[in-house]
Protein backbone atom coordinates (compact mmCIF):
# COMPACT_ATOMS: atom_id res chain seq x y z
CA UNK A 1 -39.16 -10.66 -20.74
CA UNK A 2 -42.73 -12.06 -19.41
CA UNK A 3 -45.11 -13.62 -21.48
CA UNK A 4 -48.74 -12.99 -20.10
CA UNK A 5 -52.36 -15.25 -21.77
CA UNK A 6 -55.46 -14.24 -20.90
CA UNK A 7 -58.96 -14.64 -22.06
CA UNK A 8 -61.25 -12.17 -22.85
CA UNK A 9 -65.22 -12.23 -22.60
CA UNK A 10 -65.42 -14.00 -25.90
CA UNK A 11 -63.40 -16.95 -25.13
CA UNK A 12 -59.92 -15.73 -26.92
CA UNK A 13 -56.82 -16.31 -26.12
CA UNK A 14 -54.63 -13.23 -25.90
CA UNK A 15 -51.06 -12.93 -25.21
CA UNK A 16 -48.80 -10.10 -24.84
CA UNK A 17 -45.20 -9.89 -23.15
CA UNK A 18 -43.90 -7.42 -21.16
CA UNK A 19 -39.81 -6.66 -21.49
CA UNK A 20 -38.67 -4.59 -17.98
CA UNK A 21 -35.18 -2.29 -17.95
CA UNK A 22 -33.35 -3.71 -14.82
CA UNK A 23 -30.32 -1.96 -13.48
CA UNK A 24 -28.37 -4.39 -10.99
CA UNK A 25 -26.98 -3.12 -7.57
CA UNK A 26 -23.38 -3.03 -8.32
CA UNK A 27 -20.65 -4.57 -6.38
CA UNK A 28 -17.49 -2.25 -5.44
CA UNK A 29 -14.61 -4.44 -4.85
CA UNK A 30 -11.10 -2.89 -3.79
CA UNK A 31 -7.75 -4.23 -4.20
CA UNK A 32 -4.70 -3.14 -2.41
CA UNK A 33 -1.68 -5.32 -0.79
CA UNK A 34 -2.55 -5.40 2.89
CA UNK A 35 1.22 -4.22 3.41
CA UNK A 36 4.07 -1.75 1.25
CA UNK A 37 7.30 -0.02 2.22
CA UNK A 38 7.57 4.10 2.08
CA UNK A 39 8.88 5.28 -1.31
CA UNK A 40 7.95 2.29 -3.37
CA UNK A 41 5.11 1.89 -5.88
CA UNK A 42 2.35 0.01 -5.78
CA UNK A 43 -0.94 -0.38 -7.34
CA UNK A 44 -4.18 0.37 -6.17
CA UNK A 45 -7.45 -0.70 -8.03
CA UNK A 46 -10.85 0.08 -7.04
CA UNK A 47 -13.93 -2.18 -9.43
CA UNK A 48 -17.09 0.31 -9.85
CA UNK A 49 -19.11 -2.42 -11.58
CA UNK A 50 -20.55 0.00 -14.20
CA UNK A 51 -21.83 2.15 -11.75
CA UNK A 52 -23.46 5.78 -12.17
CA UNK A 53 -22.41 7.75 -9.56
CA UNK A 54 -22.58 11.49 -8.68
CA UNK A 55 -19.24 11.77 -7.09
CA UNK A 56 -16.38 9.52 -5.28
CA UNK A 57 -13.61 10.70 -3.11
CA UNK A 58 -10.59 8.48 -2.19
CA UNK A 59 -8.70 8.91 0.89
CA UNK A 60 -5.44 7.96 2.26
CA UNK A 61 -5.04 8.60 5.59
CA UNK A 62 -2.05 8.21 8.36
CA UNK A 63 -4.00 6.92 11.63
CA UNK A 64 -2.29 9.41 14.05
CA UNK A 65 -0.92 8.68 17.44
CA UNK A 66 -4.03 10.12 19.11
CA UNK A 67 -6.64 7.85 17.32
CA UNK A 68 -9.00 8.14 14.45
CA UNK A 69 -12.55 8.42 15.15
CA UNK A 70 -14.52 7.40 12.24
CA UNK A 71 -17.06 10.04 11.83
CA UNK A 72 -19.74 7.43 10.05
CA UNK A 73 -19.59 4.45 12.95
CA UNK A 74 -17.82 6.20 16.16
CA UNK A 75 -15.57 3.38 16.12
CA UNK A 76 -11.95 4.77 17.27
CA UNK A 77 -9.23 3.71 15.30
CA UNK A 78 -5.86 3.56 16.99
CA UNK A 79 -2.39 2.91 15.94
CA UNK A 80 -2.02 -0.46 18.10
CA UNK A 81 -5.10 -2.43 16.87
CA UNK A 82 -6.00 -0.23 13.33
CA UNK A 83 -6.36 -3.20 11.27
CA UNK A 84 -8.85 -5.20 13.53
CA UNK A 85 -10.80 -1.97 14.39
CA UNK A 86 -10.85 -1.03 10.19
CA UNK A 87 -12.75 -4.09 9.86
CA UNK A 88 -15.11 -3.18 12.83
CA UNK A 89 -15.66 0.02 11.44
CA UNK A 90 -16.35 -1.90 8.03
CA UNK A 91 -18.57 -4.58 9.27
CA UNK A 92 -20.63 -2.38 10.97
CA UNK A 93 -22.15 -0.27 8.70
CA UNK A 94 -21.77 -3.21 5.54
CA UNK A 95 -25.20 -1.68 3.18
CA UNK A 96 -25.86 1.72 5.08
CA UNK A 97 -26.65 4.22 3.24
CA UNK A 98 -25.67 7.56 4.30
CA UNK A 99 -26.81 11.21 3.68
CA UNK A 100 -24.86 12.88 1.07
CA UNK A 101 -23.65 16.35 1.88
CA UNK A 102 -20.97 18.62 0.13
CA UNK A 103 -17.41 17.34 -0.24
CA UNK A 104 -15.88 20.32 1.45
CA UNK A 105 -17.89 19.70 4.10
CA UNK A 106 -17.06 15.77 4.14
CA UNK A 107 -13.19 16.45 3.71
CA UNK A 108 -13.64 18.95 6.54
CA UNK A 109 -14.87 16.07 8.83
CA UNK A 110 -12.06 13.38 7.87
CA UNK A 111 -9.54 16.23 8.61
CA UNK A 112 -10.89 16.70 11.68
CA UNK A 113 -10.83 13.10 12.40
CA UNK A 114 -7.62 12.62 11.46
CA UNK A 115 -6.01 14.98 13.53
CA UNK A 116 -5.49 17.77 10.85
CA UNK A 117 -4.12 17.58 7.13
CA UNK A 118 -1.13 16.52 7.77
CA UNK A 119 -2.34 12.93 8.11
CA UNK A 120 -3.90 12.90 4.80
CA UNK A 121 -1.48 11.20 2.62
CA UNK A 122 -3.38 11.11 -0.57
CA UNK A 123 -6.68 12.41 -1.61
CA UNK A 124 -8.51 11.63 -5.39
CA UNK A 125 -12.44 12.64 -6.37
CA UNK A 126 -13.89 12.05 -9.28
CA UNK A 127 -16.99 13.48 -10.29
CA UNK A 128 -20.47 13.26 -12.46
CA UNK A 129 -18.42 13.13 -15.63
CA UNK A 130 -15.82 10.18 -14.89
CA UNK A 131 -19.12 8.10 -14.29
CA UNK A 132 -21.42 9.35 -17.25
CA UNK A 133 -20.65 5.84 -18.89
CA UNK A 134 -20.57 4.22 -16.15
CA UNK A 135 -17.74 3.75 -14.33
CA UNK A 136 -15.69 0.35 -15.04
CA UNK A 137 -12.14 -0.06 -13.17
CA UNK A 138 -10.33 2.86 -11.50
CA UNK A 139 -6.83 2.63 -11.04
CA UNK A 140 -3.53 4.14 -9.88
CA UNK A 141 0.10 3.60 -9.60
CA UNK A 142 2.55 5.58 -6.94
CA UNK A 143 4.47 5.62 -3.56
CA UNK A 144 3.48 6.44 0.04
CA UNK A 145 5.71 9.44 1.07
CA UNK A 146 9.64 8.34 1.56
CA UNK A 147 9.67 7.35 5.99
CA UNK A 148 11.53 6.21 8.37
CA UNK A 149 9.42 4.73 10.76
CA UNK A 150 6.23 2.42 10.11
CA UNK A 151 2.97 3.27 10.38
CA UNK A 152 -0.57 2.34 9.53
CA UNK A 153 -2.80 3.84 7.17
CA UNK A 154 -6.73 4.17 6.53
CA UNK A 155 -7.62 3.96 3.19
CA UNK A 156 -11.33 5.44 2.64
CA UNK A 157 -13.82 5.40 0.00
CA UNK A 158 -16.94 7.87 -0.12
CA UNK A 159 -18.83 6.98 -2.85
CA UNK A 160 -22.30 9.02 -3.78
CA UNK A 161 -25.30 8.51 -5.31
CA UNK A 162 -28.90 9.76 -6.02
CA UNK A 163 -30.18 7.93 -2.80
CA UNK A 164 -27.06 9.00 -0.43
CA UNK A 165 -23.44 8.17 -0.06
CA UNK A 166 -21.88 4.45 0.87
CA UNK A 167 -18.55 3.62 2.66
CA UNK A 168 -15.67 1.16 2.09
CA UNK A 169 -12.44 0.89 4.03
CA UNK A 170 -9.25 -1.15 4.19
CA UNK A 171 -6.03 -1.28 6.30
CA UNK A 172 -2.63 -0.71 4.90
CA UNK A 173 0.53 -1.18 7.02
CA UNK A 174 3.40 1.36 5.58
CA UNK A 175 7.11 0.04 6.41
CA UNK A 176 10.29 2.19 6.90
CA UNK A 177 12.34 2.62 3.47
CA UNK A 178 14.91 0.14 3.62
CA UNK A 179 18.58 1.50 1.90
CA UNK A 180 18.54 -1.66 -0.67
CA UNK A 181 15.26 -1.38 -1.42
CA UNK A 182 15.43 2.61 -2.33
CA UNK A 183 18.51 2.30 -3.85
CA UNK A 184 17.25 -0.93 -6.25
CA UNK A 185 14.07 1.60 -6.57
CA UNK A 186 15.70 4.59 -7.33
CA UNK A 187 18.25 3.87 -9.74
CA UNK A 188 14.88 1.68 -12.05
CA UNK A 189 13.48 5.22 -11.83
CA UNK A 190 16.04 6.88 -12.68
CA UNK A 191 16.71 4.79 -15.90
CA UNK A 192 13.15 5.09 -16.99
CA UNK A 193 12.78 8.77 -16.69
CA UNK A 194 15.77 8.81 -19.16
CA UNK A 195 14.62 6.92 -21.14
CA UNK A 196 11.21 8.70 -22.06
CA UNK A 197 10.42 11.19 -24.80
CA UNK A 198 9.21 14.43 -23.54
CA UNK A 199 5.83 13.27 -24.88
CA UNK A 200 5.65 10.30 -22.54
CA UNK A 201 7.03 12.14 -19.84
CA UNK A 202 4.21 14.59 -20.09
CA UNK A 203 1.47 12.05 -20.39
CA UNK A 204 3.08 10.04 -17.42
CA UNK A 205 0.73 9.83 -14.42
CA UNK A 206 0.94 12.53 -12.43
CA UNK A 207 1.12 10.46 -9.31
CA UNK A 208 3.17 8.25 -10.21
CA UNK A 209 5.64 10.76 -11.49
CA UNK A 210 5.60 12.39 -8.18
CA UNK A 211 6.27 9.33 -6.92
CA UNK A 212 9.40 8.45 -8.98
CA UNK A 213 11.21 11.97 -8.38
CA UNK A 214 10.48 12.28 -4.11
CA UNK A 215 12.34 8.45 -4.32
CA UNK A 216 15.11 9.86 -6.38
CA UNK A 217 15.14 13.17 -3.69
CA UNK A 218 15.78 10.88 -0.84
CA UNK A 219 18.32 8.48 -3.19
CA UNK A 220 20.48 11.63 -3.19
CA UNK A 221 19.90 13.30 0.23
CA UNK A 222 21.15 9.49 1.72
CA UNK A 223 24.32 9.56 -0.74
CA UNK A 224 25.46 12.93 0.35
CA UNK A 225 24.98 11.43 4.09
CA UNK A 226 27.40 8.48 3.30
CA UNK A 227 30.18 10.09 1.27
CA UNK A 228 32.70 12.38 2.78
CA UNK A 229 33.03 15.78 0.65
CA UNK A 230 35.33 15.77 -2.00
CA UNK A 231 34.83 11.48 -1.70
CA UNK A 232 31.57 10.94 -3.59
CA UNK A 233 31.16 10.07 -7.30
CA UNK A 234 30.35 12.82 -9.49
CA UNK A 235 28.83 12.51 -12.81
CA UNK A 236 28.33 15.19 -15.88
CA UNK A 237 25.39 15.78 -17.43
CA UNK A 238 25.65 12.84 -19.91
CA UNK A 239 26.15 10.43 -16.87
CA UNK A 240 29.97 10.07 -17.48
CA UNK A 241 32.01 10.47 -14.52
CA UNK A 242 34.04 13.03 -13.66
CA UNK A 243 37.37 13.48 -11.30
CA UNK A 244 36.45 14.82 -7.96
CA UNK A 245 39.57 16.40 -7.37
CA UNK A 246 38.76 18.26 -10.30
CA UNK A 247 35.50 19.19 -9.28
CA UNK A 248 36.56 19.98 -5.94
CA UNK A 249 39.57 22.09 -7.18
CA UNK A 250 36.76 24.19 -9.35
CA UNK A 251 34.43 24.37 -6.74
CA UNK A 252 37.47 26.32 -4.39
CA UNK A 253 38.20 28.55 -7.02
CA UNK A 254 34.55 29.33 -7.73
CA UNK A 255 34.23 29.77 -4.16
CA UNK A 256 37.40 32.17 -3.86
CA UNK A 257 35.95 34.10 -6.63
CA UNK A 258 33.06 34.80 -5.01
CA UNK A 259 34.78 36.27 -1.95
């Protein structure tokens, strides 16, 4: 609000005040742990301050063994030195503003930099409608794909507006699955899902259900590695364990059946 006097030809004193609309810049701050291991949930949060946007597009991306040419900077991100050339990348176009264009077209070009779509982990948009009010704090829950082998990852943030698009990225080092660590993992997943309703198991995340069941995949592909047949426990349908000599022996007949 401004408060303006001013005197007219007859001497008086007139005041009036003026009360202007402003609309801040906002501030996008992201938060993700700088390192995770494959197959085990973690949360990433992304702070719109409020903000209007016309679109936003979230990528996760595997920086492949080739290099990663960031199609906004030219910087060249490789697999040795990711982190330190993410933050190159980052610092160098801090404020630009960027022309929009079509999100085929810009998924098209991060393919394409990433070696083909196979290195895109992850991938979320969200358009007009998710910021109509004005988006506050976006968030999500889940697991990097199950690995055996580290590797670095870019995570990317396109974010678009009347006057263009703006950039954001940050580093995220992905470690091997360790066996205690999926197996502590898995069997909290596996407890959970039973215990749900069918109600919360349909309103569950999508991602983060996804998430729980490819851990619980690789749980049982790595128990079927360490057992010898006939050897490993098996359990009914209520959880209760069952003989495996009797299994086994109905297996063989089963299997002499079907001959």
């Amino acid at each position: 609000m401004i408060s303006i006097e001013a005197i007219n030809a007859e001497g008086e004193i007139r005041e009036t005040e003026l009360s202007f609309k402003m609309h801040k810049k906002p501030e996008i701050k992201l938060s993700l742990p700088e390192q995770v291991e494959a197959g085990i949930k973690f949360d990433l949060s992304i702070d719109f301050d409020g903000a209007k946007l016309d679109r936003a597009e979230i990528y996760l991306l595997k920086v492949p063994r080739g290099g990663y040419k960031d199609p906004e900077t030219g910087v060249v991100i490789t697999e040795d030195d990711a982190k330190r050339q993410i933050e190159e990348a980052e610092e160098q176009d801090a404020g630009k503003i960027y022309k929009k264009e079509d999100e085929a077209k810009s998924q098209k070009k991060e393919r394409e930099a990433a070696g083909g779509k196979d290195s895109e982990l992850k991938k979320w948009k969200m358009s007009a409608r998710d910021f109509k009010q004005g988006m506050k704090v976006w968030r999500k829950k889940f697991a990097i794909k199950p690995s055996k082998e580290d590797f670095n990852v870019l995570m990317k943030l396109k974010a678009c507006g009347d006057s263009g698009c703006f950039v954001k990225r940050r580093f995220l080092k992905v470690l091997k699955l360790s066996d205690e660590a999926r197996a502590v993992a898995a069997a909290e997943d596996k407890e959970r899902l039973k215990s749900m309703s069918k109600t919360e198991m349909k309103n569950m995340d999508r991602d983060e259900l996804k998430s729980s069941l490819e851990l619980l995949k690789e749980e049982g592909r790595n128990k079927q590695k360490t057992c010898k047949r006939g050897q490993c426990e098996v359990k009914d349908a209520s959880g209760k364990a069952i003989d495996a000599e009797v299994v086994e022996e109905k297996n063989t007949r089963k299997r002499e059946k079907a001959q």
